[in-house]
N, C-alpha and C. Protein backbone atom coordinates (compact mmCIF):
# COMPACT_ATOMS: atom_id res chain seq x y z
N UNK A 1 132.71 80.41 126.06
CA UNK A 1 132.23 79.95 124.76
C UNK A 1 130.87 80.58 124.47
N UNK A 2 130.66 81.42 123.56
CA UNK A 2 129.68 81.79 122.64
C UNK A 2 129.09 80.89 121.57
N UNK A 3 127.76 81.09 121.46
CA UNK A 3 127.46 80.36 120.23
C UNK A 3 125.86 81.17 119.70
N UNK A 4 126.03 81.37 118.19
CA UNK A 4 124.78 81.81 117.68
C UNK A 4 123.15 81.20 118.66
N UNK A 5 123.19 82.64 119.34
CA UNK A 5 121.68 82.11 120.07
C UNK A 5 120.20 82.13 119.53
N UNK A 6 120.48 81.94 118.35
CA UNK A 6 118.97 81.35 117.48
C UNK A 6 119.33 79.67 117.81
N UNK A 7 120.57 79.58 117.55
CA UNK A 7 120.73 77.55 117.54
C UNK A 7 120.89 77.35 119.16
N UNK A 8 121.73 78.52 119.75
CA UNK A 8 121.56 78.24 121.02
C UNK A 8 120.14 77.45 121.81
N UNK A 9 119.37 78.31 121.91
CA UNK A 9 117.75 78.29 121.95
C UNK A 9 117.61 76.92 121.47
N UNK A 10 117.54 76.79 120.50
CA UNK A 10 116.84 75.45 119.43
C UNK A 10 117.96 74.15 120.52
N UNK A 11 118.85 74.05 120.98
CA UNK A 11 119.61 73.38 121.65
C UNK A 11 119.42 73.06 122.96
N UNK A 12 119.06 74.22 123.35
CA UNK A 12 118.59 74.18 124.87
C UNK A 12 117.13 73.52 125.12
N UNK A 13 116.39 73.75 123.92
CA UNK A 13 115.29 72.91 123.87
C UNK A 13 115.57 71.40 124.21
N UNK A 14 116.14 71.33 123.31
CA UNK A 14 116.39 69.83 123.02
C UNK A 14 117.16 68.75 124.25
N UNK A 15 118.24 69.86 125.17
CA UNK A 15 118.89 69.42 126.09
C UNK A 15 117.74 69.00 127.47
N UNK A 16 116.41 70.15 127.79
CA UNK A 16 115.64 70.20 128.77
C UNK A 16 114.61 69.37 128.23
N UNK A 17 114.15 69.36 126.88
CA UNK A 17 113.17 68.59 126.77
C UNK A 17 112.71 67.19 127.05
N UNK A 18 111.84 66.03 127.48
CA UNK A 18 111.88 64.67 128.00
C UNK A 18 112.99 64.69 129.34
N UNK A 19 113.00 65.96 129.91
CA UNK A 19 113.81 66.07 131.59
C UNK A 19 112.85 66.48 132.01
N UNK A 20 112.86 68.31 132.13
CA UNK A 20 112.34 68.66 133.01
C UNK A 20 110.44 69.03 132.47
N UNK A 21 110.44 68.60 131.16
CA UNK A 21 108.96 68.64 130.76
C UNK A 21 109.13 67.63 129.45
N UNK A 22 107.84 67.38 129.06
CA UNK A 22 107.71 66.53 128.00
C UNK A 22 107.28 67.53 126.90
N UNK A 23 108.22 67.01 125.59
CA UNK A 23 108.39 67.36 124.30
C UNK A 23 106.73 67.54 123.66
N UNK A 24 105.74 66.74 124.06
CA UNK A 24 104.51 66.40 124.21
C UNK A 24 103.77 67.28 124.14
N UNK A 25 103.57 67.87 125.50
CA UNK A 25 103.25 69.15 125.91
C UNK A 25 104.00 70.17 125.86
N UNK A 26 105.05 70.63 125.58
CA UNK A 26 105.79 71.72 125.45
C UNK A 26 106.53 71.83 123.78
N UNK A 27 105.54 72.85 123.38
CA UNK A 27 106.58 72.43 121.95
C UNK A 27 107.85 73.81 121.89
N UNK A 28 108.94 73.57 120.41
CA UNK A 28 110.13 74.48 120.57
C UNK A 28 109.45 75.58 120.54
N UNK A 29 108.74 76.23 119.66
CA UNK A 29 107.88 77.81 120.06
C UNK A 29 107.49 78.28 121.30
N UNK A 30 106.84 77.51 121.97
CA UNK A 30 106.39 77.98 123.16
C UNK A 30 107.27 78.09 123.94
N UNK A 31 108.59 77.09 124.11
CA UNK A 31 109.90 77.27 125.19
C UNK A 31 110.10 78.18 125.08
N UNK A 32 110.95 78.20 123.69
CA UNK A 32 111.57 79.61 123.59
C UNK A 32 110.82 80.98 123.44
N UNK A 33 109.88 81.36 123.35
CA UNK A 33 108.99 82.44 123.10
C UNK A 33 108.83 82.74 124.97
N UNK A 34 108.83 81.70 125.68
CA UNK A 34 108.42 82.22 126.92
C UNK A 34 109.41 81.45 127.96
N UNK A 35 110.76 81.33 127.25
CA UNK A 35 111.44 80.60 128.46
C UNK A 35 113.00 81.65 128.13
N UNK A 36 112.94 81.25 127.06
CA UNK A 36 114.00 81.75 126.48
C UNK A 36 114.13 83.56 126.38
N UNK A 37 112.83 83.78 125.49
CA UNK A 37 112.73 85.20 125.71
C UNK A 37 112.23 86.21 126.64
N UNK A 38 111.32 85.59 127.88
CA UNK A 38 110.34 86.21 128.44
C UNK A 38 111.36 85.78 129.43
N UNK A 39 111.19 84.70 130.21
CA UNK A 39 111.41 84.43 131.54
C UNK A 39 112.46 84.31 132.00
N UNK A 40 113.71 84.34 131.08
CA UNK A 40 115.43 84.51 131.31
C UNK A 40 115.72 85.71 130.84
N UNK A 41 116.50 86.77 131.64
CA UNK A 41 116.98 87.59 131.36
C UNK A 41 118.43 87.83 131.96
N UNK A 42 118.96 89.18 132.64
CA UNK A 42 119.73 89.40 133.18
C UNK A 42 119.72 89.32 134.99
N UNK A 43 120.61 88.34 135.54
CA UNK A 43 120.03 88.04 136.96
C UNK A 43 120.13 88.78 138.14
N UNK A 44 119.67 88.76 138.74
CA UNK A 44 119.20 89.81 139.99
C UNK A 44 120.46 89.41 141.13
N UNK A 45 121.09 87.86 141.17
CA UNK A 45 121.73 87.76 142.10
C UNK A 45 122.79 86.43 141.85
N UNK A 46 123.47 86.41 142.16
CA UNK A 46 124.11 84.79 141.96
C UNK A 46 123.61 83.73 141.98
N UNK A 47 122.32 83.62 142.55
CA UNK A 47 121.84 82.57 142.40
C UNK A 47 120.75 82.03 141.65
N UNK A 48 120.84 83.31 140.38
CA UNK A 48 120.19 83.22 139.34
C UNK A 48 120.89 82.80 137.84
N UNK A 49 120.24 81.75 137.01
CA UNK A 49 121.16 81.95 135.72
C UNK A 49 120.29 82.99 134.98
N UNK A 50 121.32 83.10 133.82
CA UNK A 50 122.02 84.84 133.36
C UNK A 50 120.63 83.64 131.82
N UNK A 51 120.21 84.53 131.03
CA UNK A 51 119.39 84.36 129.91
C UNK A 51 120.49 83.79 128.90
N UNK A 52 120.32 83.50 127.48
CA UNK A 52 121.48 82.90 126.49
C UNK A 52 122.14 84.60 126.33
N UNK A 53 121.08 85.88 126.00
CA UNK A 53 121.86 86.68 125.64
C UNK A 53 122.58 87.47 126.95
N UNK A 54 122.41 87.52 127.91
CA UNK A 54 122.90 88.02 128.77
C UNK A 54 124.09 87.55 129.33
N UNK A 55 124.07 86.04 129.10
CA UNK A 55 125.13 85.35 128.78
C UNK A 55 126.75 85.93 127.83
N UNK A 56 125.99 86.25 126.56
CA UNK A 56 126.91 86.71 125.40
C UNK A 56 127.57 87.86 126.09
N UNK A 57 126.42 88.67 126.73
CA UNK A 57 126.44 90.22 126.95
C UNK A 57 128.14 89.94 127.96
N UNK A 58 128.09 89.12 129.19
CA UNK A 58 128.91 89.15 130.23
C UNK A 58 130.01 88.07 129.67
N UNK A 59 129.92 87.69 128.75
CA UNK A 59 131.77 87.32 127.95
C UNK A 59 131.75 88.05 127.48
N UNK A 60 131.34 88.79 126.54
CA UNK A 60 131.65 90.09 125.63
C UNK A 60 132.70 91.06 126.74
N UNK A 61 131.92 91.51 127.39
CA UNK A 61 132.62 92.57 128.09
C UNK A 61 133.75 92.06 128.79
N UNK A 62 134.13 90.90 129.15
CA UNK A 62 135.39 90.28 130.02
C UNK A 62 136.37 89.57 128.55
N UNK A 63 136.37 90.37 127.64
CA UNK A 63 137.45 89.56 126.04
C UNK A 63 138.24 90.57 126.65
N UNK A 64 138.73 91.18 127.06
CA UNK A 64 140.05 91.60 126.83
C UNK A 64 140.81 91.48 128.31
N UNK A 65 140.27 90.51 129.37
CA UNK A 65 140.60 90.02 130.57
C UNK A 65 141.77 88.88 130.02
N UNK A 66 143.07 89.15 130.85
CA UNK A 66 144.28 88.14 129.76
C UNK A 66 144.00 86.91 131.01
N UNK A 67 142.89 86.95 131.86
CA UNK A 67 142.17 85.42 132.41
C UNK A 67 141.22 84.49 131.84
N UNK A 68 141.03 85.29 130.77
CA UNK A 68 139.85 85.05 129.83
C UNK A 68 140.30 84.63 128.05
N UNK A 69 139.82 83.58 127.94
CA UNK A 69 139.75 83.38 126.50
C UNK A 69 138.31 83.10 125.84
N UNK A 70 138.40 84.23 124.96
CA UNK A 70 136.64 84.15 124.66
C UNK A 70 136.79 83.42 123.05
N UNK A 71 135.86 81.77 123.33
CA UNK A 71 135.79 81.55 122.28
C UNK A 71 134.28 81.68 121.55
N UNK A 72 134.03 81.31 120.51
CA UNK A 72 133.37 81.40 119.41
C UNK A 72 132.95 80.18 118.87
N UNK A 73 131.87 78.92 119.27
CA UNK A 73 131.04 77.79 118.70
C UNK A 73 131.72 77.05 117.30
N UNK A 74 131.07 78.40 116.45
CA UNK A 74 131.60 78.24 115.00
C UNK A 74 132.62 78.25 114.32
N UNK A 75 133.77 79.21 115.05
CA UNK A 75 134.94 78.92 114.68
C UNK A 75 135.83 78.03 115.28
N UNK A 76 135.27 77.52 116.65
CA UNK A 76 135.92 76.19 117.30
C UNK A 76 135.64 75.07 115.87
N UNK A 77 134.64 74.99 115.93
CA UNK A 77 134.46 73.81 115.45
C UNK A 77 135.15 73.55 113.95
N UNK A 78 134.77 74.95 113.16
CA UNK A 78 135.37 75.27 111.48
C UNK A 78 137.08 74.78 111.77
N UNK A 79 137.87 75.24 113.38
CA UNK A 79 138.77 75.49 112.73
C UNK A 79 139.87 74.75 114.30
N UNK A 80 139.07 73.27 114.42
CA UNK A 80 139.25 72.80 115.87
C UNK A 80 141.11 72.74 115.94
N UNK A 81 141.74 72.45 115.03
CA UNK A 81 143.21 72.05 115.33
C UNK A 81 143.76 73.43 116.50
N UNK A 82 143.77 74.53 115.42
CA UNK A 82 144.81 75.59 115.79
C UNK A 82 143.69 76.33 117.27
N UNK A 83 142.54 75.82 117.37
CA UNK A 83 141.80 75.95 118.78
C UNK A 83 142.52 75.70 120.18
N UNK A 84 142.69 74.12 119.79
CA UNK A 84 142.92 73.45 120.59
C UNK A 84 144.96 73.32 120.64
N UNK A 85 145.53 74.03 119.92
CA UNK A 85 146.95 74.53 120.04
C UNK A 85 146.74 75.74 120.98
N UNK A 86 146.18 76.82 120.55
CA UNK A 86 145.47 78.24 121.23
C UNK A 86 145.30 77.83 122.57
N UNK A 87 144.38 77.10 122.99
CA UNK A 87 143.86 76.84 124.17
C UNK A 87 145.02 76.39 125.13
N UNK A 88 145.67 75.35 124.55
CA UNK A 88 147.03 74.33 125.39
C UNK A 88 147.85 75.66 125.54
N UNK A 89 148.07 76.66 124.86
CA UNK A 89 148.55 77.57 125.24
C UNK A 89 148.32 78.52 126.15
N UNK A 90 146.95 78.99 126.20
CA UNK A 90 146.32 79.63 127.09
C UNK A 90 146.55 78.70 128.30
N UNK A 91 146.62 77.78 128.39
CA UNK A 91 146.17 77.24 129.48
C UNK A 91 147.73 76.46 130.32
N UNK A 92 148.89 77.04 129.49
CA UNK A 92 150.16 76.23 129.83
C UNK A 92 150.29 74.96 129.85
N UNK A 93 149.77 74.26 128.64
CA UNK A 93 149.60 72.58 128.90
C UNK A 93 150.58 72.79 127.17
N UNK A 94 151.86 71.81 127.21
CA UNK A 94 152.37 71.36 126.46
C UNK A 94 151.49 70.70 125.90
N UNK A 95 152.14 71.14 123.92
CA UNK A 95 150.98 70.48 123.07
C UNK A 95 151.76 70.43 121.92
N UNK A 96 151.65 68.76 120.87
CA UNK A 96 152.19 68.13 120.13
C UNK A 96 151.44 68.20 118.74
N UNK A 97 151.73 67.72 117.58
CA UNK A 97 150.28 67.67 116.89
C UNK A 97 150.03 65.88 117.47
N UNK A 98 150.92 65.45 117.75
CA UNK A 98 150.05 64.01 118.32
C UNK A 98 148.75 64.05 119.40
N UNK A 99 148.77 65.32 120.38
CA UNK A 99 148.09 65.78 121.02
C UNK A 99 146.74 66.44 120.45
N UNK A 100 147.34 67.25 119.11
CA UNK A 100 146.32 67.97 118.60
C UNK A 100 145.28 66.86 117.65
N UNK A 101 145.97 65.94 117.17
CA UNK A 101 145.32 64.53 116.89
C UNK A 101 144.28 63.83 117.53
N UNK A 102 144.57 63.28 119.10
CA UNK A 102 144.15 63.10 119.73
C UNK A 102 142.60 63.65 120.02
N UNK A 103 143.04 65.22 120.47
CA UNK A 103 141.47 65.96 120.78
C UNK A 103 141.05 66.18 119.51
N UNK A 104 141.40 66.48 118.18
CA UNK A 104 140.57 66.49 117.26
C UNK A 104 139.93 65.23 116.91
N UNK A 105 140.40 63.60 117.15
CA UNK A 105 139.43 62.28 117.26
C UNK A 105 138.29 62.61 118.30
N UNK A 106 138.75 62.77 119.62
CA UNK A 106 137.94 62.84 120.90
C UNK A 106 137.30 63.71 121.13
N UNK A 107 136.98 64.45 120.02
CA UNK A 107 135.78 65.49 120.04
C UNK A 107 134.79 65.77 119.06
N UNK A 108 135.49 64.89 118.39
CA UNK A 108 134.43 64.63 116.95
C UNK A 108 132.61 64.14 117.60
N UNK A 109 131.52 65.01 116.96
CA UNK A 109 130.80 64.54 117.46
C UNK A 109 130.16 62.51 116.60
N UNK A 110 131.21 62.46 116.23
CA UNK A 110 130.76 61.14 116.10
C UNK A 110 131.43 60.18 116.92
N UNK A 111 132.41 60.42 117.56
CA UNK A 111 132.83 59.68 118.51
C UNK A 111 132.24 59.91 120.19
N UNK A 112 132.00 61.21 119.81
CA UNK A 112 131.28 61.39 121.20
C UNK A 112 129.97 60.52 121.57
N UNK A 113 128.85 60.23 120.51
CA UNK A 113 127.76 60.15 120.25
C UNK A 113 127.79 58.03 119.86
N UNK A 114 128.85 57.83 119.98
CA UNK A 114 129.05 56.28 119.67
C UNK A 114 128.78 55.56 121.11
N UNK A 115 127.62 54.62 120.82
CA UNK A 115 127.31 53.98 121.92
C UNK A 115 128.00 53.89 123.04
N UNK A 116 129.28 53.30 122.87
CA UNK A 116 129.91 53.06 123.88
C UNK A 116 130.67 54.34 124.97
N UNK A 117 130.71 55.15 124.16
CA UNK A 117 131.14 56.98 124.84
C UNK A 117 130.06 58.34 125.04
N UNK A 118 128.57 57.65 124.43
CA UNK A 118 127.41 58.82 124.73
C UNK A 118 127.10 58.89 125.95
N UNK A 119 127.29 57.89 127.50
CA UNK A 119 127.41 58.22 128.68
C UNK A 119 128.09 59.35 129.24
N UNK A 120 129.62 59.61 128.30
CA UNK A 120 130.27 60.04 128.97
C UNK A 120 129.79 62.22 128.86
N UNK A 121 128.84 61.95 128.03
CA UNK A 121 128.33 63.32 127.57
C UNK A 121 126.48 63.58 127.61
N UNK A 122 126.75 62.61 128.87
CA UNK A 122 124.70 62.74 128.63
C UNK A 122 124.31 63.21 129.91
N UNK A 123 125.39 63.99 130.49
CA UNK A 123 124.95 64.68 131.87
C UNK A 123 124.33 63.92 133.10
N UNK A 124 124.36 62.80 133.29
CA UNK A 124 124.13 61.77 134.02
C UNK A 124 124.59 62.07 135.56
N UNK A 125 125.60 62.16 135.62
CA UNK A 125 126.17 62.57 137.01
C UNK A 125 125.17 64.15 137.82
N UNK A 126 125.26 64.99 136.37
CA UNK A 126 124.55 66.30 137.33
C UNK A 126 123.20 66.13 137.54
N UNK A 127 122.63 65.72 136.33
CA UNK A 127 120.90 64.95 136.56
C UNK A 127 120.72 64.12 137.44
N UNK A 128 121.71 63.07 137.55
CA UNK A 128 121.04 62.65 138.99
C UNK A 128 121.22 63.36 140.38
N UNK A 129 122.40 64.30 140.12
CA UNK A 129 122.69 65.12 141.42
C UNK A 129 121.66 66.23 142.14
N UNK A 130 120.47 66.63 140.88
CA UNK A 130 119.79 67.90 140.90
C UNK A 130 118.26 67.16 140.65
N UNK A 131 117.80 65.82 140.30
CA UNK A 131 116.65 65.40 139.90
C UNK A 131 115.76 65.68 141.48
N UNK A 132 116.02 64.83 142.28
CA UNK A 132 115.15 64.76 143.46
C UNK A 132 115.15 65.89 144.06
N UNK A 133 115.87 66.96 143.93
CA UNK A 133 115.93 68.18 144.47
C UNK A 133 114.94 68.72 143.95
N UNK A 134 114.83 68.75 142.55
CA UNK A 134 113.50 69.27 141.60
C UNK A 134 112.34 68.37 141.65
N UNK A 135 112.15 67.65 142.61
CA UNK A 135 111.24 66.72 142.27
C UNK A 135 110.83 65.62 141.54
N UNK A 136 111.68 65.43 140.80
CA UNK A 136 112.11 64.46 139.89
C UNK A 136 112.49 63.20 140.03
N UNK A 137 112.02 62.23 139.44
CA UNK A 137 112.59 60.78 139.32
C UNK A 137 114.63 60.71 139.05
N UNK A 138 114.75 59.62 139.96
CA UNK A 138 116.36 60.02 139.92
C UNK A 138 117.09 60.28 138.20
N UNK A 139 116.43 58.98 137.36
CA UNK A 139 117.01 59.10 136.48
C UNK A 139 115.94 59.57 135.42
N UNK A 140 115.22 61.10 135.39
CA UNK A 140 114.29 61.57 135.04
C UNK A 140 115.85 62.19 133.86
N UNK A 141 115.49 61.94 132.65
CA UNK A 141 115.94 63.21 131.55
C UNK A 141 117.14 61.77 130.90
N UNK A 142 117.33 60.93 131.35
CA UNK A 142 118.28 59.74 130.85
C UNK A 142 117.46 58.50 130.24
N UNK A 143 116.15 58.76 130.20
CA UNK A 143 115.85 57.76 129.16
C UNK A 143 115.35 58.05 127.85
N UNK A 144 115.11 57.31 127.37
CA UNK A 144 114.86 56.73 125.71
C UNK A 144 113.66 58.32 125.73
N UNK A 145 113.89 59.04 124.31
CA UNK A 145 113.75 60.79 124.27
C UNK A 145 114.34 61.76 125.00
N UNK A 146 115.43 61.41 125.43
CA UNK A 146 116.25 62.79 126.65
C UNK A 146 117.30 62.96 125.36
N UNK A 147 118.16 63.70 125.55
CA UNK A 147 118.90 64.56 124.87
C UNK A 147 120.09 64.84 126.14
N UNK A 148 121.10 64.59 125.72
CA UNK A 148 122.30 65.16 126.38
C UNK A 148 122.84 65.98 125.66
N UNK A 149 124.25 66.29 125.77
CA UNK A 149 125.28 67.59 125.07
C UNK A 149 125.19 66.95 123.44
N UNK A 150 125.21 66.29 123.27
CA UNK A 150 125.77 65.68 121.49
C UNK A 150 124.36 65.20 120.86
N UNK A 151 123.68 66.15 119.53
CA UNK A 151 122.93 65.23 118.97
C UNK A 151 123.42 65.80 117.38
N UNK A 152 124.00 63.89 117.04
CA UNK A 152 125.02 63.96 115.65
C UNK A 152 124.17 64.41 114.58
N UNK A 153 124.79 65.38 113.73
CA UNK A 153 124.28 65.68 112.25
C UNK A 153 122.64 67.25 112.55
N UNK A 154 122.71 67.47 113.82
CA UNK A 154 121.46 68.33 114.17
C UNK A 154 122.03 70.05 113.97
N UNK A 155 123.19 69.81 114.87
CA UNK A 155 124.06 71.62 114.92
C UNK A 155 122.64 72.73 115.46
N UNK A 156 122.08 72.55 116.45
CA UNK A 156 121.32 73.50 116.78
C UNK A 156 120.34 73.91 115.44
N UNK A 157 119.75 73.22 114.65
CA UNK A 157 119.19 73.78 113.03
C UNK A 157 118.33 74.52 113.40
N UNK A 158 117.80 75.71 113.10
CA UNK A 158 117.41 76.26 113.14
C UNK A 158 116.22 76.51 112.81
N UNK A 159 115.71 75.21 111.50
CA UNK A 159 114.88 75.86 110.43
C UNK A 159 113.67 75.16 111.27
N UNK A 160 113.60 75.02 112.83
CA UNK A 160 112.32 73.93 113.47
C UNK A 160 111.46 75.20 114.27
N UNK A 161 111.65 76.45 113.87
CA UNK A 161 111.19 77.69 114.60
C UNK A 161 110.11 78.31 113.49
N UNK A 162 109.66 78.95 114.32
CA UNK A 162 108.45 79.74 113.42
C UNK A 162 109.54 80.88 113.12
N UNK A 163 108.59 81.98 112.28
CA UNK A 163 109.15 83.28 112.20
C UNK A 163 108.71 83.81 113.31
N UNK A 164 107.73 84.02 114.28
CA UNK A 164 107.42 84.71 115.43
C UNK A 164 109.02 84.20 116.37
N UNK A 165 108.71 83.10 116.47
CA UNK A 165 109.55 83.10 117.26
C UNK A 165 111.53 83.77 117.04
N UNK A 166 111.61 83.65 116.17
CA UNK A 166 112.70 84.22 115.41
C UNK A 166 112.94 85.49 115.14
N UNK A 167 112.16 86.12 115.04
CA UNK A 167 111.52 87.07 115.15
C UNK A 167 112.02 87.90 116.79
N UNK A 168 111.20 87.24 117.70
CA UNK A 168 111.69 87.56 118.98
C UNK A 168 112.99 87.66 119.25
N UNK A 169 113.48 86.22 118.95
CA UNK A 169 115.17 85.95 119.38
C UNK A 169 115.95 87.45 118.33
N UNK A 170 115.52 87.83 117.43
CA UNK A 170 115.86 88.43 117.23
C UNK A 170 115.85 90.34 117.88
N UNK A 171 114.50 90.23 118.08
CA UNK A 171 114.50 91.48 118.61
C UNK A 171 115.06 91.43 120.18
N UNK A 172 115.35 90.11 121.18
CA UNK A 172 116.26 90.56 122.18
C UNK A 172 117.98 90.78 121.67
N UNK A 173 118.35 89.89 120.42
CA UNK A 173 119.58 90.65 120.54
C UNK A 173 119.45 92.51 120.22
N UNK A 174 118.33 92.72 119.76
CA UNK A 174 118.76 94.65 119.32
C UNK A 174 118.40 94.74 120.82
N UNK A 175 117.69 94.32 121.78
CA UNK A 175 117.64 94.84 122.97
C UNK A 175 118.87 94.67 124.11
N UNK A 176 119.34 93.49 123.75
CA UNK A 176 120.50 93.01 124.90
C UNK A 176 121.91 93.31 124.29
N UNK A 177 122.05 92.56 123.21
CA UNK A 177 122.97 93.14 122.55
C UNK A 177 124.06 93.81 121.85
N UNK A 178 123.05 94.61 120.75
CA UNK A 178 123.13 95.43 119.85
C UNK A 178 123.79 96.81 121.05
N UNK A 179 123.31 97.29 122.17
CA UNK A 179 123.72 98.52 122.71
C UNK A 179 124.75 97.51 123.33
N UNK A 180 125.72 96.92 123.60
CA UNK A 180 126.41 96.44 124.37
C UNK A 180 127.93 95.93 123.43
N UNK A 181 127.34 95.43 122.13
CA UNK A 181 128.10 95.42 121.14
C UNK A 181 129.13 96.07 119.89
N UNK A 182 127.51 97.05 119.74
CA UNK A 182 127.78 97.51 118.47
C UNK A 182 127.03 97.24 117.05
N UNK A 183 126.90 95.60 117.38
CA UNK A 183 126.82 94.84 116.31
C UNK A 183 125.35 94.44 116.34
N UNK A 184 124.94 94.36 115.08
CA UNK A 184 123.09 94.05 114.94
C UNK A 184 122.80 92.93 114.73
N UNK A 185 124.22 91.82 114.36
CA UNK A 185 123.54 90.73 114.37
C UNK A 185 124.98 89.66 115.18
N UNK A 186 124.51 88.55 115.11
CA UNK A 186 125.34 87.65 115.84
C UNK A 186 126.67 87.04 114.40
N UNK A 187 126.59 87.35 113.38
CA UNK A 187 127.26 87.06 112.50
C UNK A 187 128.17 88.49 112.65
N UNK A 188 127.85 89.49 112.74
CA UNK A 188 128.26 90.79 112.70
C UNK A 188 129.19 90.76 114.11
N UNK A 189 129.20 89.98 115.24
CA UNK A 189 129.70 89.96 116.19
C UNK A 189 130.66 89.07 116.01
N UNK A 190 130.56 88.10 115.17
CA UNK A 190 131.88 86.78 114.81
C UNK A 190 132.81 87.86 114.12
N UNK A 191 132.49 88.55 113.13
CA UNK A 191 133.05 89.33 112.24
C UNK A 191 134.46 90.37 112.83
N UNK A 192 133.82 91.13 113.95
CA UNK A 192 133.95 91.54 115.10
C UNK A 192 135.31 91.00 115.99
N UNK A 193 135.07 90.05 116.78
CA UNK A 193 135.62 89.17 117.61
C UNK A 193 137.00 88.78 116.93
N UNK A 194 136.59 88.13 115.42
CA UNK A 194 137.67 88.01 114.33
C UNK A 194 139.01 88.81 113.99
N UNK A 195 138.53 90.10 114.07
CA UNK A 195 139.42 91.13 113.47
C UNK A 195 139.97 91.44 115.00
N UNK A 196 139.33 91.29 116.15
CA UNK A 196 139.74 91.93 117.57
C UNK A 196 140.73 90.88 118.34
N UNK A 197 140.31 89.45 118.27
CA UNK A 197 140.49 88.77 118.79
C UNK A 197 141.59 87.37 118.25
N UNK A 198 140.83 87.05 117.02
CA UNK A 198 141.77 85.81 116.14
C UNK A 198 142.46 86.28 115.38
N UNK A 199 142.57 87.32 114.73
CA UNK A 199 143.06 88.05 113.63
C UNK A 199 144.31 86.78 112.79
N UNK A 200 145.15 86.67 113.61
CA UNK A 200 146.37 85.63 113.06
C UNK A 200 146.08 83.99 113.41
N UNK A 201 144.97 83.57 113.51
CA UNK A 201 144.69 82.51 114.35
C UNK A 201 144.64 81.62 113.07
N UNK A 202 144.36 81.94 111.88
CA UNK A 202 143.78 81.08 110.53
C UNK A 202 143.74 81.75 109.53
């Protein structure tokens, strides 16, 4: 799964922020200007994670692996039914539209995000698995200001960035990218993927 890494970024903020630092002291410019762009890149070894674009870079090049289904954020979400038919297929799992019903309720981010089911998406199990390892209070990143996978009505927005910083995110995709792609922008790569990949999908 791919997803526009300007919202990427703006997301990942939001997921680490009130965990592993306070929102307080760390604002979204400074993460991403020096977390996002500076200090994640392409990794030296397995036991490094890969940057957001270096990320893109190593699904990009494995789309035409028939082990691989490379999806796309925006068009999951625009176009979840015939996704989640696609996928049951990819994946040899018999699929109904009562089925396709089903995961299109159970993935709605408003059901995800409903009191009684935001546990089941607030990363709880791995945070406490990795807190004391990092030094951390067990249930450091699970209280009142933490951020898990779902925050309803937000979609990664974008418009909480400076232009510097945007700016940047932009000039690593012409660096990471753009020579790896083709494509100069991340809309230009949906475009792309579309005609290569979904062509009959919608």
């Amino acid at each position: 799964m791919i997803r526009d890494p300007i919202k990427a970024a703006v997301s990942f903020y939001h997921f680490l922020g009130n965990w592993f630092f306070s929102k307080d002291e760390i604002g979204i410019d400074e993460f991403i200007q020096t977390f996002v762009c500076q200090a994640r890149g392409e990794p030296k070894d397995y036991t490094e994670n890969a940057g957001i674009f270096h990320v893109i870079k190593s699904y990009y090049e494995r789309r035409s692996d028939e082990r691989v289904m490379l999806l796309c954020y925006e068009n999951l979400t625009r176009h979840k039914r015939v996704h989640t038919e696609k996928l049951a297929e990819f994946l040899g799992i018999p699929c109904d539209q009562d089925l396709v019903d089903l995961v299109e309720q159970l993935s709605s981010k408003e059901w995800m995000a409903a009191p009684e089911n935001a546990g089941k998406f607030d990363e709880h199990f791995m945070k406490r698995a990795i807190n004391e390892k990092c030094g951390l209070g067990i249930d450091a990143g699970l209280g009142p200001g933490s951020t898990g996978k779902v925050r309803v009505g937000k979609g990664g927005s974008e418009d909480v960035i400076s232009d510097e910083t945007r700016a940047m995110l932009e000039q690593r995709w012409r660096d990471v990218l753009e020579p790896a792609t083709g494509c100069d922008t991340y809309g230009a790569l949906l475009d792309t993927l579309r005609d290569e990949l979904y062509a009959d999908w919608w």
